[in-house]
PDB file of N, CA and C in Angstrom:
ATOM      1  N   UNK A   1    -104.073 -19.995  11.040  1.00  0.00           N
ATOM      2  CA  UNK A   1    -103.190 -18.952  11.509  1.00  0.00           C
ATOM      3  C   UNK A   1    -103.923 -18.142  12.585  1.00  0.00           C
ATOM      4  N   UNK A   2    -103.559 -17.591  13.773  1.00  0.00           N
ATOM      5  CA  UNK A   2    -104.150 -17.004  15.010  1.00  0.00           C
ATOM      6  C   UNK A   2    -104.301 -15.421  14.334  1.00  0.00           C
ATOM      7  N   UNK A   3    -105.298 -14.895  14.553  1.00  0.00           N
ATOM      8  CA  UNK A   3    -105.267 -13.526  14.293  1.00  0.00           C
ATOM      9  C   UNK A   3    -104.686 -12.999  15.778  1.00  0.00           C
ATOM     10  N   UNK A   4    -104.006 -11.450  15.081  1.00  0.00           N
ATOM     11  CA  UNK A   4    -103.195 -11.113  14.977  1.00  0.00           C
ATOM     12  C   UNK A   4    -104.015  -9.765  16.436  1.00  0.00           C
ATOM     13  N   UNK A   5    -103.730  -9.675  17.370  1.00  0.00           N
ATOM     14  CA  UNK A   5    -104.540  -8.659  18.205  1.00  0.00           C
ATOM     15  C   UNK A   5    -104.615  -7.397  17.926  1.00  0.00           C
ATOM     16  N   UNK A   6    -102.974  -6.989  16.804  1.00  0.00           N
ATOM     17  CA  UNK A   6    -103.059  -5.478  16.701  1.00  0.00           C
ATOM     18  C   UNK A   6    -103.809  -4.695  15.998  1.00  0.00           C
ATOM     19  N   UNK A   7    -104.043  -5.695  14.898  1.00  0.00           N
ATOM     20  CA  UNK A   7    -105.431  -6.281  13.337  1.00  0.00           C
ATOM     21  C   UNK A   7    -106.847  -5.543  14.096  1.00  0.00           C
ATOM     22  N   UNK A   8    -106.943  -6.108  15.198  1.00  0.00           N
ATOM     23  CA  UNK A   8    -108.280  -5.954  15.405  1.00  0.00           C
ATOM     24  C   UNK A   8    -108.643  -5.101  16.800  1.00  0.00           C
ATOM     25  N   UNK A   9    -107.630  -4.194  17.093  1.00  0.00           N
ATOM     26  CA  UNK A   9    -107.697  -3.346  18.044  1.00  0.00           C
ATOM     27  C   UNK A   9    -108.679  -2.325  17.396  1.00  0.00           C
ATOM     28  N   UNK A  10    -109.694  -1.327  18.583  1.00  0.00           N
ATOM     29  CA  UNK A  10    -110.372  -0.433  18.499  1.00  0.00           C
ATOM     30  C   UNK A  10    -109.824   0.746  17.607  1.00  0.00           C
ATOM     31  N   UNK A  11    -110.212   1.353  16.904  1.00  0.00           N
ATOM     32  CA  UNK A  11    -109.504   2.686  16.740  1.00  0.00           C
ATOM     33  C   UNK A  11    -110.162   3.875  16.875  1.00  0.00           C
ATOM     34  N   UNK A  12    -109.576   4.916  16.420  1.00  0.00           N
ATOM     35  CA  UNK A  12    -110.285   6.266  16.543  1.00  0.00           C
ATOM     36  C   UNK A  12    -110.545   6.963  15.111  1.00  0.00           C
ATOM     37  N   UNK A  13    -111.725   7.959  15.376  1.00  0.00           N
ATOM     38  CA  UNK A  13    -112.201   8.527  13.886  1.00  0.00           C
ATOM     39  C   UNK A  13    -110.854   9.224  13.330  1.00  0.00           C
ATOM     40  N   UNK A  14    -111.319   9.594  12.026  1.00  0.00           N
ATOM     41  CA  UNK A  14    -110.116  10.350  11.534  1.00  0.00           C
ATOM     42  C   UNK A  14    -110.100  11.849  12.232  1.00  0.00           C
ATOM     43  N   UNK A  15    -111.500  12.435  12.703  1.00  0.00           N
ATOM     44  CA  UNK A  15    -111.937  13.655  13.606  1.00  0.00           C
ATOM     45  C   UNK A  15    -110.722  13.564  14.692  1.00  0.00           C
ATOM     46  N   UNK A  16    -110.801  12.502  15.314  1.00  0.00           N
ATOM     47  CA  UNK A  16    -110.257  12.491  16.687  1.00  0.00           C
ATOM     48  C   UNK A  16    -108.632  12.377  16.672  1.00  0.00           C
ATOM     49  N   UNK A  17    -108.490  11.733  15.585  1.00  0.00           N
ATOM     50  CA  UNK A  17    -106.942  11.495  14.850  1.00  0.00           C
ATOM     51  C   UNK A  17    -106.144  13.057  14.779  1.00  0.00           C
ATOM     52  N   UNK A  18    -107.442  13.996  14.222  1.00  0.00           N
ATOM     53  CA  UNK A  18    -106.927  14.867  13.930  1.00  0.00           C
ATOM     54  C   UNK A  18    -106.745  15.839  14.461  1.00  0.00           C
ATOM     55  N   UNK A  19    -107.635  15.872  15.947  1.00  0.00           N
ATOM     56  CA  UNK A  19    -107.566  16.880  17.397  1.00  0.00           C
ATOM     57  C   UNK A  19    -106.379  16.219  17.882  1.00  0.00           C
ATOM     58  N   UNK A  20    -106.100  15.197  18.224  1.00  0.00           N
ATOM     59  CA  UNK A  20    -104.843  14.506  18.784  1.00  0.00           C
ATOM     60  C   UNK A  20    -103.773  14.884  18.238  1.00  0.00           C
ATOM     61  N   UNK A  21    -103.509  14.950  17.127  1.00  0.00           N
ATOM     62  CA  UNK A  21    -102.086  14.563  16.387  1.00  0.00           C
ATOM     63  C   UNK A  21    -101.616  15.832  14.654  1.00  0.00           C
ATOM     64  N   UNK A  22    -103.093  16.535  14.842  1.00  0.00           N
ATOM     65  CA  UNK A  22    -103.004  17.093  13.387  1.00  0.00           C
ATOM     66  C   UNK A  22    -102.018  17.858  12.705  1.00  0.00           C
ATOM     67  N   UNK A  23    -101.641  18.396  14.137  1.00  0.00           N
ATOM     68  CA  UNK A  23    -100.133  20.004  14.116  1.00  0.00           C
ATOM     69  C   UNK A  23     -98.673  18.888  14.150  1.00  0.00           C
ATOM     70  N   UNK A  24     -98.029  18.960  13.681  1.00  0.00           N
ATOM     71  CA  UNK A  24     -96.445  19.168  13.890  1.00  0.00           C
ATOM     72  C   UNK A  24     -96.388  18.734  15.359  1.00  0.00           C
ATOM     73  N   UNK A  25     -96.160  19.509  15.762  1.00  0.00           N
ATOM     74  CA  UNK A  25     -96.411  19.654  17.536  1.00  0.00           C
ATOM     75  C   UNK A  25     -96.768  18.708  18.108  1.00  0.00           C
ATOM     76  N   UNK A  26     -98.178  18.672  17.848  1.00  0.00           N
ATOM     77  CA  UNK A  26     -98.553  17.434  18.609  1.00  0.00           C
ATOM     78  C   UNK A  26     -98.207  16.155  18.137  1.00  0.00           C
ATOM     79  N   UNK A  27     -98.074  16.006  17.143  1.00  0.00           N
ATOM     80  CA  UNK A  27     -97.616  14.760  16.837  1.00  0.00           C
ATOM     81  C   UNK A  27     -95.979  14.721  17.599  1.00  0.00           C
ATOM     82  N   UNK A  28     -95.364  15.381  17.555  1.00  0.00           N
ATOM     83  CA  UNK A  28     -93.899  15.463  18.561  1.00  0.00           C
ATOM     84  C   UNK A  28     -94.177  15.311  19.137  1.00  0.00           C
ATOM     85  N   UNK A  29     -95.032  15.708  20.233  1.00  0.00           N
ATOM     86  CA  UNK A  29     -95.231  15.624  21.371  1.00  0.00           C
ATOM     87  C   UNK A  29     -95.151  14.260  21.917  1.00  0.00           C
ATOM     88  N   UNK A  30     -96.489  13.875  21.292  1.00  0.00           N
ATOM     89  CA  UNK A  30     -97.101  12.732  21.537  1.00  0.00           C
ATOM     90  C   UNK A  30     -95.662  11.587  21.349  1.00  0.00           C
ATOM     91  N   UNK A  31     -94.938  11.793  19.945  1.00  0.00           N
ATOM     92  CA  UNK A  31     -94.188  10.557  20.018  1.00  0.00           C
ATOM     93  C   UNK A  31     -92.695  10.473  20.971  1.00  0.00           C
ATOM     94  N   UNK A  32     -92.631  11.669  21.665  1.00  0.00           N
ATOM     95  CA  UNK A  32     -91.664  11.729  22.499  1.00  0.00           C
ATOM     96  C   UNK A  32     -92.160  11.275  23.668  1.00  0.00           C
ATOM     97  N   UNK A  33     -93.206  11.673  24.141  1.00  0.00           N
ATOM     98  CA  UNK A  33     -94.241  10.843  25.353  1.00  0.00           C
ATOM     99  C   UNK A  33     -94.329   9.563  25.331  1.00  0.00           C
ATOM    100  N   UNK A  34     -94.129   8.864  23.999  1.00  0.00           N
ATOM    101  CA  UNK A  34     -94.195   7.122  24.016  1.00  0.00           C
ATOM    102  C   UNK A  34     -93.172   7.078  23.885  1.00  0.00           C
ATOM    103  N   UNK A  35     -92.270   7.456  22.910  1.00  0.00           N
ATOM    104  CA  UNK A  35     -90.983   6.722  22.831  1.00  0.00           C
ATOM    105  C   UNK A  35     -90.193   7.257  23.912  1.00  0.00           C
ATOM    106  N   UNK A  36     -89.957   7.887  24.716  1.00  0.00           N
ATOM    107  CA  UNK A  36     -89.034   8.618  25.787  1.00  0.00           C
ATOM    108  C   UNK A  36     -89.843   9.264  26.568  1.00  0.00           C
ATOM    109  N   UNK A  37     -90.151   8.409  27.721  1.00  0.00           N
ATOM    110  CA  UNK A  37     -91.247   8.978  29.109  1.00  0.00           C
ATOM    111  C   UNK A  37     -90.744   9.731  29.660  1.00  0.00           C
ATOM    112  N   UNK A  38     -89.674   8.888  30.564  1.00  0.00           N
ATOM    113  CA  UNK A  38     -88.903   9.613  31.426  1.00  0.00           C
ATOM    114  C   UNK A  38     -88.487  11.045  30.985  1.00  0.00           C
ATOM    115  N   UNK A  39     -87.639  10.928  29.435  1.00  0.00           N
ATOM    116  CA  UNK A  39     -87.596  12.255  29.290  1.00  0.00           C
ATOM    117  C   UNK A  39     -88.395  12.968  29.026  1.00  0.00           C
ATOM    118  N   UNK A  40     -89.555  13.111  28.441  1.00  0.00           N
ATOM    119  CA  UNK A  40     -90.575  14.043  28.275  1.00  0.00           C
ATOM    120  C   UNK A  40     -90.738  14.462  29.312  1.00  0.00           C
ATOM    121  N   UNK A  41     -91.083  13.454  30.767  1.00  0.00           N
ATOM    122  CA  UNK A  41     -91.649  14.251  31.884  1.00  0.00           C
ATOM    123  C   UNK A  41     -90.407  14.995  32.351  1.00  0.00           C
ATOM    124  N   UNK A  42     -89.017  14.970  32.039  1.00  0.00           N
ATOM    125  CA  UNK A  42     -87.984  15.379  32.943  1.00  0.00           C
ATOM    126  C   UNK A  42     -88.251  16.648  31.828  1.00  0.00           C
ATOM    127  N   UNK A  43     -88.210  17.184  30.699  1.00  0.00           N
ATOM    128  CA  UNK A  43     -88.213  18.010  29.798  1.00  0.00           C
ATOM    129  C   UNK A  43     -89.567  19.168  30.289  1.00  0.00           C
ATOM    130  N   UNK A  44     -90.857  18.392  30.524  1.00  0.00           N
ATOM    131  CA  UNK A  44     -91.864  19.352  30.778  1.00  0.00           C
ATOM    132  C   UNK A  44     -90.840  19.959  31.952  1.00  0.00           C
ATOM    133  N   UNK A  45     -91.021  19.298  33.407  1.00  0.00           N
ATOM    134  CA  UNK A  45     -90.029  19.790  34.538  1.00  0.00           C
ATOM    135  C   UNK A  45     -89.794  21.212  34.324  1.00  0.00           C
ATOM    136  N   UNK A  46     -88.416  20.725  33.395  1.00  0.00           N
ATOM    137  CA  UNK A  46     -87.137  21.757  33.005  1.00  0.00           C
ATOM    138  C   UNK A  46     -88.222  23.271  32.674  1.00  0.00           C
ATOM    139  N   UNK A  47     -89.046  22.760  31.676  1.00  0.00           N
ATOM    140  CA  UNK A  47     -89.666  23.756  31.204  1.00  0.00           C
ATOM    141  C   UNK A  47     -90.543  24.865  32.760  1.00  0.00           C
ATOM    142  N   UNK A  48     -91.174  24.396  33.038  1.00  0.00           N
ATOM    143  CA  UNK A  48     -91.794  24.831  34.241  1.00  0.00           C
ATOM    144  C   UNK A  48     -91.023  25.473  35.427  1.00  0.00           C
ATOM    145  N   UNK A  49     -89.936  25.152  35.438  1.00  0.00           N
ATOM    146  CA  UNK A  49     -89.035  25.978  36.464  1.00  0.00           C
ATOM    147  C   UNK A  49     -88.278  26.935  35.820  1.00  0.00           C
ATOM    148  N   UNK A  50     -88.140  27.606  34.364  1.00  0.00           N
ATOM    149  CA  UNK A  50     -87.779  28.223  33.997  1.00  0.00           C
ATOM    150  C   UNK A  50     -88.767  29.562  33.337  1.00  0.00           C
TER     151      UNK A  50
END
């Protein structure tokens, strides 16, 4: 059976897991930034001109 690339991707400490992603917030953040680009960046935008 071929291993599997996602199996054996790099990762990050649980430290770094937890500056990234630890709040509420950032974890939103972050998964609106991957799952919906376009809109995140059209959303920061909005934010900044107001």
């Amino acid at each position: 059976m071929p291993r599997n690339a996602v199996q054996f991707q790099r990762g990050i400490s649980l430290r770094e897991f937890m500056a990234q992603y630890g709040s509420e917030e950032q974890c939103e953040r972050a998964l609106f930034a991957w799952r919906w680009p376009v809109l995140f960046e059209n959303s920061i935008n909005l934010k900044s001109h107001h």
